[in-house]
N, C-alpha and C. Protein backbone atom coordinates (compact mmCIF):
# COMPACT_ATOMS: atom_id res chain seq x y z
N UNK A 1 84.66 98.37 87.94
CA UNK A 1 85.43 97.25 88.47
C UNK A 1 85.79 96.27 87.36
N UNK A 2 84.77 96.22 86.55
CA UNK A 2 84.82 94.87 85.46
C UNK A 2 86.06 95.48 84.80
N UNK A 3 86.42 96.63 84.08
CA UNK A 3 87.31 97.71 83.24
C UNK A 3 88.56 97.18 83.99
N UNK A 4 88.76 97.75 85.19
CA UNK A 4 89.95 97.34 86.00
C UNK A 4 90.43 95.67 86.13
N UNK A 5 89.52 94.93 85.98
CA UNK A 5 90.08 93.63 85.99
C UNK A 5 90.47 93.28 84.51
N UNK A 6 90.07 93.91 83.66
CA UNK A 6 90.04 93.63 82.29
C UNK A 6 91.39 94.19 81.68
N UNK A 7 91.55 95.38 82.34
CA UNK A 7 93.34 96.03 81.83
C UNK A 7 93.68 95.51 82.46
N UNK A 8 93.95 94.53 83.94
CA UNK A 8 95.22 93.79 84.70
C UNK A 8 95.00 92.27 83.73
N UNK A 9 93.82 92.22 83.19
CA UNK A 9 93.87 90.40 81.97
C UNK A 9 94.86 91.12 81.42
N UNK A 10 94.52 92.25 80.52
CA UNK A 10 95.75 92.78 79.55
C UNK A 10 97.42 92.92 79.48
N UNK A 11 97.57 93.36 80.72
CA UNK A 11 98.49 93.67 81.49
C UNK A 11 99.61 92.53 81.68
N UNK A 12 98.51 91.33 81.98
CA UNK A 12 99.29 90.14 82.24
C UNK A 12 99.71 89.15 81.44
N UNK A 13 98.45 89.37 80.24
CA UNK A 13 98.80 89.07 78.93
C UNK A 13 100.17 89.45 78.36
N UNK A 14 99.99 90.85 78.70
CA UNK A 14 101.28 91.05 77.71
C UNK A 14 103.16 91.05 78.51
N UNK A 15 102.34 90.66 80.01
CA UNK A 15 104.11 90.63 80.29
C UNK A 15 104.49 89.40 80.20
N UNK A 16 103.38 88.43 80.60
CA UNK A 16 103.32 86.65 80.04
C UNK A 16 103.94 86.59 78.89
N UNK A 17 103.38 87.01 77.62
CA UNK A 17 103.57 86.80 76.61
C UNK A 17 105.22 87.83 76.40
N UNK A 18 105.45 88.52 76.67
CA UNK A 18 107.06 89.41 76.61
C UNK A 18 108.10 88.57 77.52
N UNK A 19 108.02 87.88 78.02
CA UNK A 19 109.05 87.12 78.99
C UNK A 19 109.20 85.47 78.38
N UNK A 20 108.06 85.29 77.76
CA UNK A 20 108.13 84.43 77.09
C UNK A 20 108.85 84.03 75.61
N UNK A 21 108.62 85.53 74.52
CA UNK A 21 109.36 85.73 73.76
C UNK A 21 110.58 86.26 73.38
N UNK A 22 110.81 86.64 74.95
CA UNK A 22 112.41 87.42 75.22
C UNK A 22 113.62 86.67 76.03
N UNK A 23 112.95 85.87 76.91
CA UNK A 23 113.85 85.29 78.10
C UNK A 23 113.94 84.02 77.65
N UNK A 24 113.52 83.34 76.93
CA UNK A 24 113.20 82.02 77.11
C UNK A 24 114.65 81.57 76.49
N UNK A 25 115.52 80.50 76.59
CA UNK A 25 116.81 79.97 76.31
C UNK A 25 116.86 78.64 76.89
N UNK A 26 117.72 77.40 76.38
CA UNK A 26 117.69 76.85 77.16
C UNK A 26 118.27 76.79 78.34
N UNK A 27 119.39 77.52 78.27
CA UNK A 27 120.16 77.57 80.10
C UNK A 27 119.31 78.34 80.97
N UNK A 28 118.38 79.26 80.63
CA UNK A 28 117.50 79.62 81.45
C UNK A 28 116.59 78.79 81.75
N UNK A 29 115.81 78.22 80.91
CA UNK A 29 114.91 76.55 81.44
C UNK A 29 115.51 76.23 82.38
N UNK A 30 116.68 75.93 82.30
CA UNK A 30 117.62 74.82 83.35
C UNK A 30 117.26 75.27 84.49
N UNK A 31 117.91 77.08 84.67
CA UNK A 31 118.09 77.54 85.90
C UNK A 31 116.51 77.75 86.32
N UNK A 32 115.64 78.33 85.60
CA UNK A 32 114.45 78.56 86.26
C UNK A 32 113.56 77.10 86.65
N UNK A 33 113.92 76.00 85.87
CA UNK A 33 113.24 75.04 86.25
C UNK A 33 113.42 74.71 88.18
N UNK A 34 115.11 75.01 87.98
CA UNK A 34 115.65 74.57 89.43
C UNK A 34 115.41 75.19 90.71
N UNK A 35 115.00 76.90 90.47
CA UNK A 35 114.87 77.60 91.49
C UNK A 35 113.21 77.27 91.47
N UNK A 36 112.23 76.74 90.56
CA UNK A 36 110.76 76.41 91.18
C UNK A 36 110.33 75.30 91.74
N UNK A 37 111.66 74.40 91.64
CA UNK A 37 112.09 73.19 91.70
C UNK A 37 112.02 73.41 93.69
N UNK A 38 113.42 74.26 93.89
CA UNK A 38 113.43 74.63 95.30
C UNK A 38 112.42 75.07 96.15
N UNK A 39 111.16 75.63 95.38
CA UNK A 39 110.12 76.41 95.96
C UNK A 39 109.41 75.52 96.30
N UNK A 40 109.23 74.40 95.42
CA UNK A 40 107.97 73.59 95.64
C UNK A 40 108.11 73.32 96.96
N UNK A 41 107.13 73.13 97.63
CA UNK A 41 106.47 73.11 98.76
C UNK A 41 107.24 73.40 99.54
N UNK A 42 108.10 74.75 99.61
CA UNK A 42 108.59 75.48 100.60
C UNK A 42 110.04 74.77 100.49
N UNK A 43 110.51 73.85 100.28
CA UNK A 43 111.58 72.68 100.36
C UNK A 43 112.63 73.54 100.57
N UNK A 44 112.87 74.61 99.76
CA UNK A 44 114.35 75.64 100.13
C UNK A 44 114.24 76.09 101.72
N UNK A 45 112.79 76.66 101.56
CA UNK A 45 113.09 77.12 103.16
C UNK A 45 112.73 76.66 104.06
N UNK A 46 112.74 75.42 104.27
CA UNK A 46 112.38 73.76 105.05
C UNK A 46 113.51 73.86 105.51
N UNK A 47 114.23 73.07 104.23
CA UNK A 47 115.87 72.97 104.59
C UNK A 47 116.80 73.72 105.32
N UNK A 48 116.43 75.32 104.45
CA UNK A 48 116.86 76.43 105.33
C UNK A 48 116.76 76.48 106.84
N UNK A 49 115.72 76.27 106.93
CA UNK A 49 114.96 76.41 108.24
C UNK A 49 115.68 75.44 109.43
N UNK A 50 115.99 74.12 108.66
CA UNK A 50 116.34 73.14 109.77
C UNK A 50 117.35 73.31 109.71
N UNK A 51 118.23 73.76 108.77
CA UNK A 51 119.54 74.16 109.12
C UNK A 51 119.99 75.24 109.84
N UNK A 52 118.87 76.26 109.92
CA UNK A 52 119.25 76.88 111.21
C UNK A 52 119.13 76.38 112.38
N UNK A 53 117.89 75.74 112.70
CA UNK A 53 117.62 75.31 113.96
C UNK A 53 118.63 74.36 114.38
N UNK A 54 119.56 73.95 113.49
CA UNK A 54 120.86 73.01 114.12
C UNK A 54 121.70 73.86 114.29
N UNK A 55 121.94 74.98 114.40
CA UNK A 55 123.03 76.24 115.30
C UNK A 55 122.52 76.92 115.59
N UNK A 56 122.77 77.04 116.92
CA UNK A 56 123.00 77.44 118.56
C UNK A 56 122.52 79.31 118.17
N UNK A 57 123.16 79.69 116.81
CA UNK A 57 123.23 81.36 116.59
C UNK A 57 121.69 81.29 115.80
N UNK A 58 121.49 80.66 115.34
CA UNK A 58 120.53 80.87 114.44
C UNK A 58 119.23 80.02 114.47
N UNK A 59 118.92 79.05 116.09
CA UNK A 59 118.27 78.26 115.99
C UNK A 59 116.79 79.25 116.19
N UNK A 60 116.71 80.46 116.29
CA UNK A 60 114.99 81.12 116.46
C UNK A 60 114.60 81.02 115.44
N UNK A 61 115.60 81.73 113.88
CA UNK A 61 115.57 81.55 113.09
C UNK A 61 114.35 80.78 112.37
N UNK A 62 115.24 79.31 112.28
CA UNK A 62 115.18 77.81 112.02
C UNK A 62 113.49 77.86 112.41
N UNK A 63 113.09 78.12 113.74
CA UNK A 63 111.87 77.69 114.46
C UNK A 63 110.41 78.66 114.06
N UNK A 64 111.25 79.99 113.36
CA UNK A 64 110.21 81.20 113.36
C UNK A 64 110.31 81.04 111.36
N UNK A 65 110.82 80.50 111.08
CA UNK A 65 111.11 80.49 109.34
C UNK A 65 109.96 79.13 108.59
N UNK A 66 110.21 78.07 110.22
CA UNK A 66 109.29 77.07 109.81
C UNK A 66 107.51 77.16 110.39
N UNK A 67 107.08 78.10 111.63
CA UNK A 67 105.83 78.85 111.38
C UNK A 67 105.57 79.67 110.76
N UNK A 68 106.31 80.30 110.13
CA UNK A 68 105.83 81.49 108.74
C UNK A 68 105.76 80.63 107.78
N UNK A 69 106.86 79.66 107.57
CA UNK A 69 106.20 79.11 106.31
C UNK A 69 105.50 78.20 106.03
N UNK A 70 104.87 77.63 107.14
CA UNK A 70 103.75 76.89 107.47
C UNK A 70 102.53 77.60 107.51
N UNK A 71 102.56 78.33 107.74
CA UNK A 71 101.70 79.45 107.93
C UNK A 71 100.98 79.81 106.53
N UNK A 72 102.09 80.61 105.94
CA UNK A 72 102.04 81.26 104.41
C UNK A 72 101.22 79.69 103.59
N UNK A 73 101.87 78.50 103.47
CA UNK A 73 101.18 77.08 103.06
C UNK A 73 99.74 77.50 103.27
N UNK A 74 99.88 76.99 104.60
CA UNK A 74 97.67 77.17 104.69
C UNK A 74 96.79 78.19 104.14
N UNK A 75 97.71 79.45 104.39
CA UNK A 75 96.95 80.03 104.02
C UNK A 75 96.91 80.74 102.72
N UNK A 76 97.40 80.16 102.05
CA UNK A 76 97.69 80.61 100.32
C UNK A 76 97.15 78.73 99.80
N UNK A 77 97.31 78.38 100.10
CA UNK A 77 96.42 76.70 99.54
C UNK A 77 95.52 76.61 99.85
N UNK A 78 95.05 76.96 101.23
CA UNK A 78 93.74 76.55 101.48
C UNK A 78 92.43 77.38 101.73
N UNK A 79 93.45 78.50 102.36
CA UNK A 79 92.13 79.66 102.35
C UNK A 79 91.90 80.42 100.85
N UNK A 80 93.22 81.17 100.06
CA UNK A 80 93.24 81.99 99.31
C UNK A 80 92.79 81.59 98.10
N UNK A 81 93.36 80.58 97.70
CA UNK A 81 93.57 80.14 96.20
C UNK A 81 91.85 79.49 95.56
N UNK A 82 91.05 78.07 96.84
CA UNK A 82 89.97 78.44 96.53
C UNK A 82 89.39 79.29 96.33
N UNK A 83 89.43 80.35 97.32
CA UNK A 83 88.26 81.79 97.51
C UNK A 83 88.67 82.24 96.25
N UNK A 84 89.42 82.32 95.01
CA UNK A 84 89.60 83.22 93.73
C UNK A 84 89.44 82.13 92.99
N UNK A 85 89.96 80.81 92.75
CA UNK A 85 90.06 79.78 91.80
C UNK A 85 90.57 80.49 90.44
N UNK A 86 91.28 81.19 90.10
CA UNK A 86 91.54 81.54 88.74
C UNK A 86 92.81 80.57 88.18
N UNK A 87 92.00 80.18 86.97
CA UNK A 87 92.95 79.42 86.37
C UNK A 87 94.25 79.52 85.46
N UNK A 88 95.55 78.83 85.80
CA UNK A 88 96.47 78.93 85.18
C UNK A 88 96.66 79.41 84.61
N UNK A 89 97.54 80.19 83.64
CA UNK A 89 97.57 80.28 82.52
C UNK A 89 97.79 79.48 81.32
N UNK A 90 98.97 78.00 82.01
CA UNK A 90 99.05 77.10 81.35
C UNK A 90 97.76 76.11 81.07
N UNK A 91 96.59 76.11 81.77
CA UNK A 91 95.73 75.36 81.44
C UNK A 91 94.46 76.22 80.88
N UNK A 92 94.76 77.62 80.50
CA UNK A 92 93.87 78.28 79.30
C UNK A 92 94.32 77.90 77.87
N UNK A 93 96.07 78.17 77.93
CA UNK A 93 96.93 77.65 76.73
C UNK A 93 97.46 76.42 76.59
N UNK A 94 96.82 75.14 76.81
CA UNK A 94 96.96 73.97 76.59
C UNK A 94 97.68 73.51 75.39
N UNK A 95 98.16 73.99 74.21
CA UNK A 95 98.87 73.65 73.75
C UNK A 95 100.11 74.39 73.46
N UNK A 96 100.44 74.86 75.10
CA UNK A 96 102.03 75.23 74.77
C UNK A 96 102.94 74.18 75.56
N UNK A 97 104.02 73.57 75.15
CA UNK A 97 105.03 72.80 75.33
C UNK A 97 105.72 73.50 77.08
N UNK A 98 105.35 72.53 78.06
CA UNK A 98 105.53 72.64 79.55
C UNK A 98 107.06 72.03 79.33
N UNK A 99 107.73 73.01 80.37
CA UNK A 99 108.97 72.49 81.06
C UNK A 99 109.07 71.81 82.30
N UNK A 100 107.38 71.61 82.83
CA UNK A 100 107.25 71.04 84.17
C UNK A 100 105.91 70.34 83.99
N UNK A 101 105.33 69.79 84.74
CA UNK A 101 104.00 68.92 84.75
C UNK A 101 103.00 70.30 85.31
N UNK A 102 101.72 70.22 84.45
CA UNK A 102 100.82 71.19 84.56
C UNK A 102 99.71 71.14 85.81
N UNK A 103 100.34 72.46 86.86
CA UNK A 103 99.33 72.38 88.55
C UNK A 103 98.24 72.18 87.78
N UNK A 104 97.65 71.48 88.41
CA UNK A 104 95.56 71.80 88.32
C UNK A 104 94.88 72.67 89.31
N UNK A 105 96.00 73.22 90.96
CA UNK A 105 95.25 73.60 91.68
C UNK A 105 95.22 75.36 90.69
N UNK A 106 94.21 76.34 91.21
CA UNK A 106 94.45 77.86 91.18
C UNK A 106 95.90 78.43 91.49
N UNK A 107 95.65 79.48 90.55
CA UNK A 107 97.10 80.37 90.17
C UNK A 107 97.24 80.98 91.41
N UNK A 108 95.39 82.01 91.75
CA UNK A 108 95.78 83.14 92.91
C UNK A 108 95.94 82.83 93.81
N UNK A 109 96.90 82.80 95.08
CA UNK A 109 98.16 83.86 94.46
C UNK A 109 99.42 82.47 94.53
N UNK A 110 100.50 82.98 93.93
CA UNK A 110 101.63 82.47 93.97
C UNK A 110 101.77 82.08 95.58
N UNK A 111 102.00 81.13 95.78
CA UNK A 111 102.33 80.52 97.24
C UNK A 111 103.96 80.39 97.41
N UNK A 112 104.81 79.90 95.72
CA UNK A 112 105.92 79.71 95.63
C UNK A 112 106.65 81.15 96.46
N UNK A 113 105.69 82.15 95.87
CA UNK A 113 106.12 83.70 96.09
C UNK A 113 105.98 84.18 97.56
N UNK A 114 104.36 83.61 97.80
CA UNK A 114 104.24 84.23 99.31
C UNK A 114 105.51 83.58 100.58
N UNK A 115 105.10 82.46 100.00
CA UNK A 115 106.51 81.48 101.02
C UNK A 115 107.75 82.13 101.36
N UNK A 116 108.36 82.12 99.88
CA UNK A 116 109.60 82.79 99.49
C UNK A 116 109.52 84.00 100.33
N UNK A 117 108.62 84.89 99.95
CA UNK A 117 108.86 86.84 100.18
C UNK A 117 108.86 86.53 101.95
N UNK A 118 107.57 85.44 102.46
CA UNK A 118 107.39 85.47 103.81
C UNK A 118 108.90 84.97 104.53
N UNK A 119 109.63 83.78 104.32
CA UNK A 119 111.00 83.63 104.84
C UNK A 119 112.13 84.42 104.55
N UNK A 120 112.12 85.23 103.34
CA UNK A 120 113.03 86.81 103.05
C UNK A 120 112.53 87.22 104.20
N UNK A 121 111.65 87.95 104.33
CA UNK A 121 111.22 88.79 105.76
C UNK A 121 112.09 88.75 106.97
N UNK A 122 111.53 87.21 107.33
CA UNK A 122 112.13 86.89 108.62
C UNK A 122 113.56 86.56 108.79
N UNK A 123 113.80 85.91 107.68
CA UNK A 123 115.79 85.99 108.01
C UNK A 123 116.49 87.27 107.85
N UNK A 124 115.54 87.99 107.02
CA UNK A 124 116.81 89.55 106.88
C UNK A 124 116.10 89.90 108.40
N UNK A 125 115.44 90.12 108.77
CA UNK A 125 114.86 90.57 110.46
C UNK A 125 115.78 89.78 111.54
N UNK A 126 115.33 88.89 111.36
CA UNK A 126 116.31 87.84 112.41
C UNK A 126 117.89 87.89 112.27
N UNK A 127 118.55 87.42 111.00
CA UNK A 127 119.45 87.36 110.44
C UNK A 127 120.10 88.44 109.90
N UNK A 128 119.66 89.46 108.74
CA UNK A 128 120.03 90.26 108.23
C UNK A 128 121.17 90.35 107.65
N UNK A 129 121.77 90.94 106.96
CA UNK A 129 123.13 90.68 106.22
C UNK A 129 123.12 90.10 104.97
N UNK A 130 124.11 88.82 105.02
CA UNK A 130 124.27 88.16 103.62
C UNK A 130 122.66 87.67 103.75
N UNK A 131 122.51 87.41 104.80
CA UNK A 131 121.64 85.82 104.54
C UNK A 131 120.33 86.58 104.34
N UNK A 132 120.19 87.66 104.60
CA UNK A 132 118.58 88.72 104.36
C UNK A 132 118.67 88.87 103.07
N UNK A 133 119.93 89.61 102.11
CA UNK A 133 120.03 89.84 101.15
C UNK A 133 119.79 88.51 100.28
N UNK A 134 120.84 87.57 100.17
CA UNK A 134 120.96 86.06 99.82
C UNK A 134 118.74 85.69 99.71
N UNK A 135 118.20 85.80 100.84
CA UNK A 135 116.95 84.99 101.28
C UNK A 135 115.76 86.09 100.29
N UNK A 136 116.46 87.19 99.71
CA UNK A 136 115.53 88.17 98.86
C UNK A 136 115.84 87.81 97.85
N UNK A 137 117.04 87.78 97.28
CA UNK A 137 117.66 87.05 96.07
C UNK A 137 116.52 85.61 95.88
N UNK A 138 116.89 84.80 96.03
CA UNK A 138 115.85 83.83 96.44
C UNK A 138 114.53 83.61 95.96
N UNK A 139 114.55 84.32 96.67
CA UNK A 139 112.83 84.50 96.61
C UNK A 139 112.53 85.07 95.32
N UNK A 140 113.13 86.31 94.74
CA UNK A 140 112.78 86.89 93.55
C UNK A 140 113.27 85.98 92.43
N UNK A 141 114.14 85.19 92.63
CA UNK A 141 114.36 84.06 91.21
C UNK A 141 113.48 83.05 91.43
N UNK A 142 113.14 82.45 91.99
CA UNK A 142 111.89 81.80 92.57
C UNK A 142 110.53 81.92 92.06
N UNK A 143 110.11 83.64 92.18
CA UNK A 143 108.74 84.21 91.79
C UNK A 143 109.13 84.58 90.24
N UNK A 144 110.27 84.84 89.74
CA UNK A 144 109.96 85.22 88.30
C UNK A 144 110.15 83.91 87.62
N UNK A 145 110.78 82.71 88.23
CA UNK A 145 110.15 81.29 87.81
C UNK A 145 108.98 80.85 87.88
N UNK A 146 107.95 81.01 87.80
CA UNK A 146 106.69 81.12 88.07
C UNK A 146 105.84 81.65 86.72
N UNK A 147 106.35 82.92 86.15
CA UNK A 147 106.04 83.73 85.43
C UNK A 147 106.85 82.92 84.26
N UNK A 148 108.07 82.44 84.57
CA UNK A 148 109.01 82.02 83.12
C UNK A 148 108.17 80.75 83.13
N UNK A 149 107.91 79.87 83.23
CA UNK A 149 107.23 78.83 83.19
C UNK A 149 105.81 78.70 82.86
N UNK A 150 105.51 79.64 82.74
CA UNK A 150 103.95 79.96 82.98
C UNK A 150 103.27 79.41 83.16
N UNK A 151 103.47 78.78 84.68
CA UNK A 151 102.36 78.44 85.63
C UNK A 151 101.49 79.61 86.56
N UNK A 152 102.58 80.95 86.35
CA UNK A 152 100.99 81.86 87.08
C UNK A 152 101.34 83.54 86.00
N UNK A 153 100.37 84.26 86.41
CA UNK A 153 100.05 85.46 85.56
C UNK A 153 101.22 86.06 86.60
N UNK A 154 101.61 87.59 86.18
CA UNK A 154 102.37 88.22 86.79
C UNK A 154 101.08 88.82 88.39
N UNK A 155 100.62 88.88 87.93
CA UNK A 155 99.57 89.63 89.13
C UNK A 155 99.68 88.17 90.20
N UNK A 156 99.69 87.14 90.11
CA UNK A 156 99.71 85.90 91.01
C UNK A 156 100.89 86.46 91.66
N UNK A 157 102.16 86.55 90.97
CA UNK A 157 103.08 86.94 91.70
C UNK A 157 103.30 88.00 92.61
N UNK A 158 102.96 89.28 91.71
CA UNK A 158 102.91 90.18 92.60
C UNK A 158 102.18 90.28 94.19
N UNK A 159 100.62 89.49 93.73
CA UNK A 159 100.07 89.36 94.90
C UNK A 159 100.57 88.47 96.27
N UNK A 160 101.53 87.84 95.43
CA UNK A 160 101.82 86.81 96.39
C UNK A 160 103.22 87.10 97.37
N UNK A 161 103.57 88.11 96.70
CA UNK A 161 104.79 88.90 97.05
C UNK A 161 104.43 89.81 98.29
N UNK A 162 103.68 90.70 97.96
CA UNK A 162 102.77 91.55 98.63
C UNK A 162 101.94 90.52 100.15
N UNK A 163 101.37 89.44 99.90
CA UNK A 163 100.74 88.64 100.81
C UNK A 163 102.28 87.62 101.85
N UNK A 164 103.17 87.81 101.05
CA UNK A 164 104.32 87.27 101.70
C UNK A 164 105.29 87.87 102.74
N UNK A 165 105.20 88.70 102.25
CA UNK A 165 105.86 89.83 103.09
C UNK A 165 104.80 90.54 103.98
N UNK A 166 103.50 90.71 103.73
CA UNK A 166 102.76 90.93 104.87
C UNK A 166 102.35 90.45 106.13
N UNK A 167 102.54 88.80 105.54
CA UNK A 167 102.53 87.81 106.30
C UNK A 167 104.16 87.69 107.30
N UNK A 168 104.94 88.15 106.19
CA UNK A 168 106.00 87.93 107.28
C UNK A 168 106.17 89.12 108.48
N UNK A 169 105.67 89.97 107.88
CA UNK A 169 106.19 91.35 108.90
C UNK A 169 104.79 90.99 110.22
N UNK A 170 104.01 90.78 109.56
CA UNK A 170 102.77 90.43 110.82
C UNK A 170 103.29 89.85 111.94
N UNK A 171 103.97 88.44 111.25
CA UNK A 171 104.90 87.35 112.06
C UNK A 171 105.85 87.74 112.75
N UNK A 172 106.53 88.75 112.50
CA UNK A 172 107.71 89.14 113.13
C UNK A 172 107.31 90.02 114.58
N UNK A 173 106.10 90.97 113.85
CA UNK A 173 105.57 91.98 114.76
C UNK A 173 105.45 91.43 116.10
N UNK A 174 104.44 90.08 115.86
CA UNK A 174 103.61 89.23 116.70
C UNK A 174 104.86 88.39 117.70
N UNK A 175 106.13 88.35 117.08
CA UNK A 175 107.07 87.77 117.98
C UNK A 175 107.35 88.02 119.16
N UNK A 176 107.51 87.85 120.37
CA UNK A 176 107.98 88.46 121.50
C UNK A 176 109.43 88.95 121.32
């Protein structure tokens, strides 16, 4: 077990460190600052959300986008992230130059991600079309802002991707 956690440190090391020395630009700062910008505390798909629930076509939407992602919140802040506490990456590497103010809470898992992947779910289900496609789009510039910033390891993401979309399909299942 110890071996296996020790090649995913490696693992994450080195895609951290490859996205960092490959992607980094400043018009990409810009854009990635803005899409983690949207994530923070769900705010894209808040908005999203209430903007469905103000039309008549799309108000389940609106109502089922804002318990999933209320949902995904609690339980990626409050249950998940204590129970692992693993820390940042930005606050192992304290002297690398932040494009954002440094979380103090735990990395595991990406919440930006679970949120995101969990409201992809439900609008391509509910919605489907542009706005499924559009709400995956989203979400994946979202979670690899995360990684460009390096506020979480790639495994935060992935997991959180994986816990987002599980969470959403649960949600959907559970719908009448």
């Amino acid at each position: 077990m110890l071996g296996c956690i020790q090649k995913l440190k490696k693992i994450d090391a080195s895609i951290l460190n490859w996205v960092q020395a490959h992607t980094k630009t400043a018009a990409m700062d810009r854009v990635m600052l803005f899409f983690s910008k949207l994530g923070d505390k769900g705010v894209i798909w808040i908005i999203y959300a209430a903007i469905c629930a103000c039309n008549a076509k799309f108000r389940q939407v609106g109502i089922h986008l804002t318990m999933c992602v209320s949902a995904c919140a609690f339980l990626g802040n409050f249950a998940i992230k204590p129970m692992f506490g693993r820390t940042r990456p930005c606050n192992i590497d304290r002297g690398r130059l932040m494009l954002l103010s440094r979380p103090e809470d735990s990395s595991f898992p990406s919440c930006h991600t679970m949120t995101s992947f969990a409201a992809a779910v439900v609008t391509a289900w509910q919605a489907g079309g542009f706005l499924g496609v559009t709400s995956f789009v989203f979400a994946s510039v979202i979670s690899f802002s995360r990684v460009y910033l390096y506020v979480h390891y790639p495994s935060d993401v992935v997991a959180g991707m994986a816990l987002g979309i599980a969470t959403g399909s649960l949600f959907i299942m559970s719908v009448p």
